[in-house]
PDB file of N, CA and C in Angstrom:
ATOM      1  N   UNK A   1      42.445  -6.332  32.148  1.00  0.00           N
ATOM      2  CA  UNK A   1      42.840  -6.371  33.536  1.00  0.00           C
ATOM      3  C   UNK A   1      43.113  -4.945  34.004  1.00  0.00           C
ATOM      4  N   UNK A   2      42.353  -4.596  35.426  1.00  0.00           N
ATOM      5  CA  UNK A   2      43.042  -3.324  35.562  1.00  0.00           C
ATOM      6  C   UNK A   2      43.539  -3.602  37.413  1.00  0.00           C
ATOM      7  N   UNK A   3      43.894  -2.256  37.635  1.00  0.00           N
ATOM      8  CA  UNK A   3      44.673  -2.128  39.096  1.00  0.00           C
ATOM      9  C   UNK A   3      43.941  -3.162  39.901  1.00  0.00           C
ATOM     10  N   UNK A   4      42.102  -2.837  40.267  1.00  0.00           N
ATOM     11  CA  UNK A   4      41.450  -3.129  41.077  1.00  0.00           C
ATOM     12  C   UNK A   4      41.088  -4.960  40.775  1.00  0.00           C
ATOM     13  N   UNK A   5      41.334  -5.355  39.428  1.00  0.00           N
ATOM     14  CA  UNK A   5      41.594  -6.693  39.548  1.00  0.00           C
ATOM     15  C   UNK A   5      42.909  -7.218  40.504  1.00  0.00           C
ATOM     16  N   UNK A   6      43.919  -6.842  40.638  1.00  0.00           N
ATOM     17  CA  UNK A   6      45.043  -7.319  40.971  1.00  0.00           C
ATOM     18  C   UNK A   6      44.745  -7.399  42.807  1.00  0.00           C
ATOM     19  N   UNK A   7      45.250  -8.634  43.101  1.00  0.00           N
ATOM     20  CA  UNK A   7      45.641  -8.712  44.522  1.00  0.00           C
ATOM     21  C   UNK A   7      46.829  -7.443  44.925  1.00  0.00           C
ATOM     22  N   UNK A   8      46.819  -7.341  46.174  1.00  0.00           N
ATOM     23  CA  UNK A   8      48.325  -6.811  46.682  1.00  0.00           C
ATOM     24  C   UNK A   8      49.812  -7.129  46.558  1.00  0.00           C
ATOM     25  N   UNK A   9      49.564  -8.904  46.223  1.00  0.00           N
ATOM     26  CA  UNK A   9      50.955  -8.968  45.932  1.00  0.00           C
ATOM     27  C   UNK A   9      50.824  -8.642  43.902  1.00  0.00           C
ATOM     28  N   UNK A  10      49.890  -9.105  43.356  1.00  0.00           N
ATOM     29  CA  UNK A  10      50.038  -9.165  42.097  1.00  0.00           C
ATOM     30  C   UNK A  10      50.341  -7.290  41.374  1.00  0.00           C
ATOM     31  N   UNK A  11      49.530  -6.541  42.229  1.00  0.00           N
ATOM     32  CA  UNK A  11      50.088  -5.089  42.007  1.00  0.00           C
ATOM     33  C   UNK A  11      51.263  -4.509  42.240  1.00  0.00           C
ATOM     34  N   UNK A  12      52.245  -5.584  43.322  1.00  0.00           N
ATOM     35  CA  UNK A  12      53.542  -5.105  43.749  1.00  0.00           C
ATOM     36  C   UNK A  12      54.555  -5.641  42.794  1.00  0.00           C
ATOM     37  N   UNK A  13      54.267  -6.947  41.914  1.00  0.00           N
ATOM     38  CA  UNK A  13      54.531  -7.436  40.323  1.00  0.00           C
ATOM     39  C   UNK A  13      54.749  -6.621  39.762  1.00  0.00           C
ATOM     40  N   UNK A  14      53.379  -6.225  39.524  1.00  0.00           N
ATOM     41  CA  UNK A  14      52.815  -5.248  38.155  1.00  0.00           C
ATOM     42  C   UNK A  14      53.838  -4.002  38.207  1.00  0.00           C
ATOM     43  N   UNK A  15      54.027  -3.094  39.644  1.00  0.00           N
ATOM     44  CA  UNK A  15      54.855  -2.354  39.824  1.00  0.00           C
ATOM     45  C   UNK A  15      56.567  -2.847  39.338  1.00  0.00           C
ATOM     46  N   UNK A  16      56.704  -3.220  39.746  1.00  0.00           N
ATOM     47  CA  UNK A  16      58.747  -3.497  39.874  1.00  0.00           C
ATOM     48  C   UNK A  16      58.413  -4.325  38.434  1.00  0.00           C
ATOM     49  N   UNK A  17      57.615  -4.868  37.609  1.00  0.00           N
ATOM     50  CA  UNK A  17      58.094  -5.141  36.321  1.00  0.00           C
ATOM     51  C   UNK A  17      57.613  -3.845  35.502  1.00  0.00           C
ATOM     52  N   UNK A  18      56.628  -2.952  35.854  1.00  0.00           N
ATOM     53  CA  UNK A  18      56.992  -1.733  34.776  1.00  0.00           C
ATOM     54  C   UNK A  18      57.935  -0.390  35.429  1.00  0.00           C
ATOM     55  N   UNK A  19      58.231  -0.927  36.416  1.00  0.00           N
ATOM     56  CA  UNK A  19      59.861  -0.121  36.901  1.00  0.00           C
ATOM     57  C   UNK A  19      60.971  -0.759  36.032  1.00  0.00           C
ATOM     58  N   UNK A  20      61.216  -1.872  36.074  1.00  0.00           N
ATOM     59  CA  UNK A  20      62.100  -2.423  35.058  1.00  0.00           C
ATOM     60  C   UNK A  20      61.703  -2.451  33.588  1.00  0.00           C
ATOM     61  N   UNK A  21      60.801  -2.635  32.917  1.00  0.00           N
ATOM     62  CA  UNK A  21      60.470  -2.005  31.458  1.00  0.00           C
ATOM     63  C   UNK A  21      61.050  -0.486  31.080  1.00  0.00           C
ATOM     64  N   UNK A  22      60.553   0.185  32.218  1.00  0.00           N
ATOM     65  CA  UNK A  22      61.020   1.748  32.252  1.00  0.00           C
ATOM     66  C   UNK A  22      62.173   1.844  31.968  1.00  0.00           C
ATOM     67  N   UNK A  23      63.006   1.342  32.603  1.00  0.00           N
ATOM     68  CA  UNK A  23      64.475   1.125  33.251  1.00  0.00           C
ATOM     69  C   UNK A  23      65.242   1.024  31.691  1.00  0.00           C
ATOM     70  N   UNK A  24      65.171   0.025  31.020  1.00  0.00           N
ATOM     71  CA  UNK A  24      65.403  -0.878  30.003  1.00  0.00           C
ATOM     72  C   UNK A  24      65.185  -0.168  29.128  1.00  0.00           C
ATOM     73  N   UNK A  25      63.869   0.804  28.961  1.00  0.00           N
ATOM     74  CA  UNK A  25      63.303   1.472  27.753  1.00  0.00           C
ATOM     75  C   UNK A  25      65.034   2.746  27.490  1.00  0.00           C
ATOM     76  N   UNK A  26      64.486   3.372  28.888  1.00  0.00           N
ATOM     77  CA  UNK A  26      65.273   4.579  28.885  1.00  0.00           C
ATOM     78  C   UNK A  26      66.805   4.494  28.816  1.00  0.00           C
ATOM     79  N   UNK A  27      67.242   3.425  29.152  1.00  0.00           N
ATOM     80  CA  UNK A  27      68.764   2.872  29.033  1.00  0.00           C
ATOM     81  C   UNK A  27      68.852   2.419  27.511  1.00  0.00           C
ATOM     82  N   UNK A  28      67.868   2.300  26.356  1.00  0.00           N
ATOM     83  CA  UNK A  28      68.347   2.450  25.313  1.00  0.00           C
ATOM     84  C   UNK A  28      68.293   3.685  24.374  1.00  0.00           C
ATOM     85  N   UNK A  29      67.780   4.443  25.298  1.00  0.00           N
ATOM     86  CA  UNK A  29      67.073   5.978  24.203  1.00  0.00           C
ATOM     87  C   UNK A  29      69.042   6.579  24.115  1.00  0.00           C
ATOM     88  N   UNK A  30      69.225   7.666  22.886  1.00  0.00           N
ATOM     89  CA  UNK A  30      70.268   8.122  22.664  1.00  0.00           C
ATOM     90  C   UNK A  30      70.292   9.054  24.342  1.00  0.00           C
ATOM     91  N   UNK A  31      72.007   9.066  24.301  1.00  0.00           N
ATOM     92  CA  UNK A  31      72.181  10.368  25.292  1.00  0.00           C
ATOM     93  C   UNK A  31      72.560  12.011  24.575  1.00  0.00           C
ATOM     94  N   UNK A  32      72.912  11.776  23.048  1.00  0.00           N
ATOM     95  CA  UNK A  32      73.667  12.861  22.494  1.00  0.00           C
ATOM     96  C   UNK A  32      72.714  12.791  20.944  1.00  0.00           C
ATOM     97  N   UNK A  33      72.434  13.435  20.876  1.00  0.00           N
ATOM     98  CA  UNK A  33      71.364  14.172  19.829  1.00  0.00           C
ATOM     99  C   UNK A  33      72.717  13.636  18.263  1.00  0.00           C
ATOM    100  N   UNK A  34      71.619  13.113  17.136  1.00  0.00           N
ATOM    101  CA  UNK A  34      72.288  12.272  15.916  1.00  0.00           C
ATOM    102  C   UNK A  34      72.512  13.893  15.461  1.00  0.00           C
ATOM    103  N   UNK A  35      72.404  14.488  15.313  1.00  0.00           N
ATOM    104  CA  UNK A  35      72.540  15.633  14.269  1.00  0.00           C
ATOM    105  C   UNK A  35      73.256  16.904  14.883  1.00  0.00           C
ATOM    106  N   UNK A  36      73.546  17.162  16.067  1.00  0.00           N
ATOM    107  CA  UNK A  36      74.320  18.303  16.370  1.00  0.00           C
ATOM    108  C   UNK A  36      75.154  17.411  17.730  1.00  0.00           C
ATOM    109  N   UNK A  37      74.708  16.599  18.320  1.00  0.00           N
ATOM    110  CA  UNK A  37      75.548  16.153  19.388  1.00  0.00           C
ATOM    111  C   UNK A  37      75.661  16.428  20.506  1.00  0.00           C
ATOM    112  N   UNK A  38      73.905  17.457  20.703  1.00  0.00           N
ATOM    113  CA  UNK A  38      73.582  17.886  21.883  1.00  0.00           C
ATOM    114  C   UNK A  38      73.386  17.196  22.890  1.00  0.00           C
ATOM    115  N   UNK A  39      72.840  17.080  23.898  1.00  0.00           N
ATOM    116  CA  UNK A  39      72.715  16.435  25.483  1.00  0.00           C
ATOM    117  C   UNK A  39      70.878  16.154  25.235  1.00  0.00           C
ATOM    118  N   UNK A  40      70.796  14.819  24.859  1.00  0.00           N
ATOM    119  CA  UNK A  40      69.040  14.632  24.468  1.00  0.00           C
ATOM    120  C   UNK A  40      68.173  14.545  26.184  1.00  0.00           C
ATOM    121  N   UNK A  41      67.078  15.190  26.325  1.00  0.00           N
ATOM    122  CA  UNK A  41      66.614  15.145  27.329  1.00  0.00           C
ATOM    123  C   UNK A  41      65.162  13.985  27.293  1.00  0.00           C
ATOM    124  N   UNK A  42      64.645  13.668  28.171  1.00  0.00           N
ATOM    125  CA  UNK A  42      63.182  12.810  28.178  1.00  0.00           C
ATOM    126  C   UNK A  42      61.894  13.777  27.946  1.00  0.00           C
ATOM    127  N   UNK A  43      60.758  13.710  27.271  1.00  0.00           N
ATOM    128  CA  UNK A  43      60.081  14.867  26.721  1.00  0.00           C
ATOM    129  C   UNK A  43      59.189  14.013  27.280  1.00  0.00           C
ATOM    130  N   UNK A  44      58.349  12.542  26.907  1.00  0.00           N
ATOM    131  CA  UNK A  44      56.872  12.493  26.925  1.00  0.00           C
ATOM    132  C   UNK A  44      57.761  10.549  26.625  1.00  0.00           C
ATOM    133  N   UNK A  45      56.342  10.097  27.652  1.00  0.00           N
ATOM    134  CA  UNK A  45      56.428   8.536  27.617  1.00  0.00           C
ATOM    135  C   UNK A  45      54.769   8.457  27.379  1.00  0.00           C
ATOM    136  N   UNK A  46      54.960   7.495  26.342  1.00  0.00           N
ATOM    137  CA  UNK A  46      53.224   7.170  25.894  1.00  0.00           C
ATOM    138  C   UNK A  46      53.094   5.422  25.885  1.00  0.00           C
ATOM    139  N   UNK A  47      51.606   5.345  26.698  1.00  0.00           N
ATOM    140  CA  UNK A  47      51.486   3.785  26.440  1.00  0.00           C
ATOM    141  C   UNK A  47      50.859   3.510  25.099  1.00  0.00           C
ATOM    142  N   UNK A  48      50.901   2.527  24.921  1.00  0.00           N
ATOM    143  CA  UNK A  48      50.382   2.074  23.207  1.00  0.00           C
ATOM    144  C   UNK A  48      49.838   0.928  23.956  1.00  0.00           C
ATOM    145  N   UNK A  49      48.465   0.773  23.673  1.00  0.00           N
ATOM    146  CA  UNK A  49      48.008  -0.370  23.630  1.00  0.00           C
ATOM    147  C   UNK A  49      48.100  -1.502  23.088  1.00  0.00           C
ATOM    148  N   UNK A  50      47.740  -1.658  21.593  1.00  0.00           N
ATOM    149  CA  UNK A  50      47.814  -2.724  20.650  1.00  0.00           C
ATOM    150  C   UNK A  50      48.915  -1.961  19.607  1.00  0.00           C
ATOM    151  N   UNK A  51      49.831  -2.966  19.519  1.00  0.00           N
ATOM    152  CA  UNK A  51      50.389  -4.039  20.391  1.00  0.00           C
ATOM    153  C   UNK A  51      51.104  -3.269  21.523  1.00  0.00           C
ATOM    154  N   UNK A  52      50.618  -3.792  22.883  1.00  0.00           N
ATOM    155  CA  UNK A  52      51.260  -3.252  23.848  1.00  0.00           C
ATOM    156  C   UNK A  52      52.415  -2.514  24.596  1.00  0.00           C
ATOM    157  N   UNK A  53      52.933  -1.938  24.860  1.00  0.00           N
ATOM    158  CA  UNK A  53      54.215  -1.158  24.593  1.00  0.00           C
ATOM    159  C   UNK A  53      54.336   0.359  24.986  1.00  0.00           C
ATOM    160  N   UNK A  54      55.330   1.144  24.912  1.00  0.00           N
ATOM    161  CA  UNK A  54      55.488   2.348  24.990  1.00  0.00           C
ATOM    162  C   UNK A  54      56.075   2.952  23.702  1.00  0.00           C
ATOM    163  N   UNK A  55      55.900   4.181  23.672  1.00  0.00           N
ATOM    164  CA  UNK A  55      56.754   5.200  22.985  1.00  0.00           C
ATOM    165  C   UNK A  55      57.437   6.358  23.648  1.00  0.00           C
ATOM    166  N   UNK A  56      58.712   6.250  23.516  1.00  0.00           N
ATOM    167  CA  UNK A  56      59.410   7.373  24.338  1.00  0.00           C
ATOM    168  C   UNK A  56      60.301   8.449  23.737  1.00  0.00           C
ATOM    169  N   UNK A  57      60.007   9.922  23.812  1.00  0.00           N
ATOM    170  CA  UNK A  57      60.197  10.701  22.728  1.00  0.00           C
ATOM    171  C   UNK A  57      61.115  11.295  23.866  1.00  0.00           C
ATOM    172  N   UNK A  58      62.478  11.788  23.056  1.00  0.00           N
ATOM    173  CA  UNK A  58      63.675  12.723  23.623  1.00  0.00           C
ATOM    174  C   UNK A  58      63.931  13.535  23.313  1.00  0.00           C
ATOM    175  N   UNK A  59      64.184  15.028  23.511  1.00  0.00           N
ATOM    176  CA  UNK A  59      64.726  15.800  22.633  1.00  0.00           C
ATOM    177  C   UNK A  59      66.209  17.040  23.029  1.00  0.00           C
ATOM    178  N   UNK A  60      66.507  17.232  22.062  1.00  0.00           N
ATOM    179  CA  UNK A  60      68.109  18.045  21.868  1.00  0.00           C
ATOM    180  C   UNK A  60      67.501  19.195  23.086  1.00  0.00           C
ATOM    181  N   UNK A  61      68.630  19.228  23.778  1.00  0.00           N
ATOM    182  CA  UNK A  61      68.503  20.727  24.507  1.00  0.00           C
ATOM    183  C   UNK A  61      69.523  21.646  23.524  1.00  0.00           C
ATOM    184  N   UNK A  62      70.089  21.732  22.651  1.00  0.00           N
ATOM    185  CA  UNK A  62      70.775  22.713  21.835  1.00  0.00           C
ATOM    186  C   UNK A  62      69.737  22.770  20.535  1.00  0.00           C
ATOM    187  N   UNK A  63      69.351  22.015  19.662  1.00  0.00           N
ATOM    188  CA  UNK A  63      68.749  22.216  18.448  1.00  0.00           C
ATOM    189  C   UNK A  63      67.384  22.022  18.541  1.00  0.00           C
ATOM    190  N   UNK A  64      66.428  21.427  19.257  1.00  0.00           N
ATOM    191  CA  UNK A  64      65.125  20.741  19.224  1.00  0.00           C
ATOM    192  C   UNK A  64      65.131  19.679  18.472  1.00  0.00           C
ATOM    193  N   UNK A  65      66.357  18.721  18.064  1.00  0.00           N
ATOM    194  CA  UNK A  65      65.311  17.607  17.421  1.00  0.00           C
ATOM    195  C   UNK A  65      64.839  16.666  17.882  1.00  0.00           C
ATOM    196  N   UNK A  66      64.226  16.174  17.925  1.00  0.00           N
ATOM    197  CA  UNK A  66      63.100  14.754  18.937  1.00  0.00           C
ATOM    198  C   UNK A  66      63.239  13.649  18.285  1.00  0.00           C
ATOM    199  N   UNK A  67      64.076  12.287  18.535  1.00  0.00           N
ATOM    200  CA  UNK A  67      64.197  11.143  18.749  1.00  0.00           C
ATOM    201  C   UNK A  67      63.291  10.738  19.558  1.00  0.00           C
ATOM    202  N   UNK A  68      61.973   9.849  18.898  1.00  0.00           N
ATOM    203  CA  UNK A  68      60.934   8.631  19.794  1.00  0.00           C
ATOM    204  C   UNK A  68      61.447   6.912  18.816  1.00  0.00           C
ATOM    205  N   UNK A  69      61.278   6.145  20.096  1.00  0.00           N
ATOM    206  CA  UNK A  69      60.838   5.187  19.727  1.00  0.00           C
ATOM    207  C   UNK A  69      60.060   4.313  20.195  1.00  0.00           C
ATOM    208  N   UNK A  70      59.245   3.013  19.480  1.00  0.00           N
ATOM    209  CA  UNK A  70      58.724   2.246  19.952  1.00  0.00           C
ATOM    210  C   UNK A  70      58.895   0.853  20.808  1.00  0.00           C
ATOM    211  N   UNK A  71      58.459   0.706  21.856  1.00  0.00           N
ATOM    212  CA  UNK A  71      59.460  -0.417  22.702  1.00  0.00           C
ATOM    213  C   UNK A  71      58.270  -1.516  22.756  1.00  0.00           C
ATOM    214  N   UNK A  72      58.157  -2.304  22.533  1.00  0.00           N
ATOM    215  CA  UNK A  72      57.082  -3.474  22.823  1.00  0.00           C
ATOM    216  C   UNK A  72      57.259  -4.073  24.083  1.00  0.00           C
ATOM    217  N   UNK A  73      56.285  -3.914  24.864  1.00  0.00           N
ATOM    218  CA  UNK A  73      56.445  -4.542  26.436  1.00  0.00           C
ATOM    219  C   UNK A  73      56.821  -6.163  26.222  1.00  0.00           C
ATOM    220  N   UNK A  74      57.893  -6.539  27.194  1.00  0.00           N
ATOM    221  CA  UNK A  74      57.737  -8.178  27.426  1.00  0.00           C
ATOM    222  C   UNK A  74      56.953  -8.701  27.321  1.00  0.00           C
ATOM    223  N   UNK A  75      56.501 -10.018  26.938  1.00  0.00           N
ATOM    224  CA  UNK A  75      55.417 -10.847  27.341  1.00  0.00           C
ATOM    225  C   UNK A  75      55.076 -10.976  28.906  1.00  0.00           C
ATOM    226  N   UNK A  76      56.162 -11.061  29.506  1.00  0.00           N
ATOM    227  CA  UNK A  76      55.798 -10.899  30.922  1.00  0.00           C
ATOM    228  C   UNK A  76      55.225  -9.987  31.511  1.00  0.00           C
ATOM    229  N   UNK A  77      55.280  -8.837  30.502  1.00  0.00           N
ATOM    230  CA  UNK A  77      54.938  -7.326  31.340  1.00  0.00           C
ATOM    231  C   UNK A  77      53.370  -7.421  30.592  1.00  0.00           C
ATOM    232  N   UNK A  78      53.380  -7.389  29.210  1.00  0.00           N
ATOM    233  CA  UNK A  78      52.101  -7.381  28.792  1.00  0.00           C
ATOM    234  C   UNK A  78      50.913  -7.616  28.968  1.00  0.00           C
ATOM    235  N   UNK A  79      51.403  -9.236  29.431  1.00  0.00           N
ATOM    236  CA  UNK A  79      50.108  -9.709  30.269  1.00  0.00           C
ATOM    237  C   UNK A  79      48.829  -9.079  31.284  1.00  0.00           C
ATOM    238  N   UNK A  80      49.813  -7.780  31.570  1.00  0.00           N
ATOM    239  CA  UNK A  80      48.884  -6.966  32.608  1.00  0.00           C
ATOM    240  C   UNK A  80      47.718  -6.281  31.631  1.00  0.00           C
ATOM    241  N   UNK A  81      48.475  -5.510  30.452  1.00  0.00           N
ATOM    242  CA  UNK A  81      47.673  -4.986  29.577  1.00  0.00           C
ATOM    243  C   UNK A  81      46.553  -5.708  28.602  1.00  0.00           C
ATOM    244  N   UNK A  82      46.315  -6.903  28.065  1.00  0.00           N
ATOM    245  CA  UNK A  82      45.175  -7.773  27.492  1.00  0.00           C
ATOM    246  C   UNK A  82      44.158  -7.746  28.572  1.00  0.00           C
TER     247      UNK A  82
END
């Protein structure tokens, strides 16, 4: 499925449920770096196809270390991606 399949309302879906995936992803990433206790910033959001999902990598503004993880989209959200 891509954009140009979707009606107007089904793209305004597609929108506000990967605004809320986003939302959800980033409200679980750390705020304070595991190893010095720095202030972790947002570096790079990647889609993953199979199995559908993101990866969202953070990193220390005092040390550089980079915390990613993998988030598996809802079933509800996924559906867009098959």
């Amino acid at each position: 499925m891509t954009p140009k399949d979707l009606t107007p309302e089904e793209f305004e879906a597609f929108v506000q449920s990967a605004l809320r995936v986003a939302r959800s992803e980033h409200e679980q990433m750390p705020r304070f770096c595991p190893r010095c206790g720095g202030r972790m910033i947002f570096k790079l959001q990647r889609l993953v196809m199979e199995p559908p999902g993101d990866v969202l990598i953070y990193v220390c503004e005092v040390c550089g270390e980079e915390v990613s993880k993998f988030f598996p989209f809802p079933e509800d959200h996924a559906k867009y991606f098959k």
